[in-house]
Protein backbone atom coordinates (compact mmCIF):
# COMPACT_ATOMS: atom_id res chain seq x y z
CA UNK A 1 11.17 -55.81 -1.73
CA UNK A 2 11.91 -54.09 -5.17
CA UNK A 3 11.59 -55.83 -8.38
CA UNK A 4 15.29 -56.03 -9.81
CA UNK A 5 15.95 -54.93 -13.56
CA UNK A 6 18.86 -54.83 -15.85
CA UNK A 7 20.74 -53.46 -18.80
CA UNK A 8 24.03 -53.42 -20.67
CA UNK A 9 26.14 -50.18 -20.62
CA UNK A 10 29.24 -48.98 -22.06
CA UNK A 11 30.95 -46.43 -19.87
CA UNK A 12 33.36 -44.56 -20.98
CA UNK A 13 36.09 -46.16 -18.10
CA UNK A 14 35.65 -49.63 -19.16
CA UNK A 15 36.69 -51.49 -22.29
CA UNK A 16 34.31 -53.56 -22.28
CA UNK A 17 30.51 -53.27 -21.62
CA UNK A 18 29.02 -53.89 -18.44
CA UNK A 19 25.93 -55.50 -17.12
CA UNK A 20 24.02 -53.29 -14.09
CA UNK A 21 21.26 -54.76 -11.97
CA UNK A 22 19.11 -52.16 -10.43
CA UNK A 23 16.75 -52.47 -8.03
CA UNK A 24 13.94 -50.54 -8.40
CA UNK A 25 15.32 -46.74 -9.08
CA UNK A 26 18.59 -47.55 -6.97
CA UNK A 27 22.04 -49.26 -8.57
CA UNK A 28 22.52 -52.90 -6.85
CA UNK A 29 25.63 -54.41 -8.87
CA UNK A 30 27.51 -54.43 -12.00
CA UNK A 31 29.13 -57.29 -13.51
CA UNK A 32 31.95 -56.81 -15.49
CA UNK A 33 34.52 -58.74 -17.82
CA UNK A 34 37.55 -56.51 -18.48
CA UNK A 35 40.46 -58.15 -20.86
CA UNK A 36 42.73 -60.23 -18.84
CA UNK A 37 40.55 -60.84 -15.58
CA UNK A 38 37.67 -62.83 -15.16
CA UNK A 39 34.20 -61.90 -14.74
CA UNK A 40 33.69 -59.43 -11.23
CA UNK A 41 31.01 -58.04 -9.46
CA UNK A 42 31.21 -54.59 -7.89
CA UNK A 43 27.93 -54.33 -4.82
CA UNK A 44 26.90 -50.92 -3.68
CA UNK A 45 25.38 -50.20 -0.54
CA UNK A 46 22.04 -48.86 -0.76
CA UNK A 47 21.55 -45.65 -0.82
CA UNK A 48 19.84 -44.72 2.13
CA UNK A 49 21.53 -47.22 4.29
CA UNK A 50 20.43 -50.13 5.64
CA UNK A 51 20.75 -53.58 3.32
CA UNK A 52 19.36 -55.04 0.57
CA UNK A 53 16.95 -57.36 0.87
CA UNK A 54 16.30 -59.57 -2.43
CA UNK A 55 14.94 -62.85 -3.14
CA UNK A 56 17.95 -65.06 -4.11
CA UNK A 57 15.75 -66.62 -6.95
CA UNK A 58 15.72 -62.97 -8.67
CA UNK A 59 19.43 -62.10 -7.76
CA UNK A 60 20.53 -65.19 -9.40
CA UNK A 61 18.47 -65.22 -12.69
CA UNK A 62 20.28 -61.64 -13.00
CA UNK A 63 23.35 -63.08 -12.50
CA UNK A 64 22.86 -65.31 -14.99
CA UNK A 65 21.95 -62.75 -17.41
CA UNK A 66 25.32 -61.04 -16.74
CA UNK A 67 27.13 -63.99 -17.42
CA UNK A 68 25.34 -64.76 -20.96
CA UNK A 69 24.62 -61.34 -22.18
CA UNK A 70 28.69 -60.24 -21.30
CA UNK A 71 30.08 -62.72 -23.13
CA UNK A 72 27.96 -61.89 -26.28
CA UNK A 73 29.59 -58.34 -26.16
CA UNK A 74 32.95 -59.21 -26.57
């Protein structure tokens, strides 16, 4: 089970920045809160198939994150 990190980004396609959770080297999520709609959450697949398999402890402290750390970048 990987350990799941995060971090704030500001791509060049979104007005606003956006909050990725990674686990371990490969992309898990990214929460977003564009103007107008509320906050999403895009999932990738993992990358070499299969499914991710995360304790829900860790999955929601990052979501948590998202939520707080989004809405002091607007």
């Amino acid at each position: 089970m990987s350990l799941l990190s995060t971090v704030i980004t500001s791509p060049p396609d979104r007005e606003n920045c956006v909050f990725e959770i990674w686990a371990g080297a490969n992309q898990l999520a990214e929460v977003s809160h564009e103007p107008g709609r509320p906050i999403e959450i895009e999932i990738y697949p993992p990358v070499e198939g299969g499914k991710w398999n995360l304790k829900f402890e860790d999955l929601m402290t990052a979501l948590h994150q998202a939520t707080k750390n989004l809405a002091s970048h607007e």
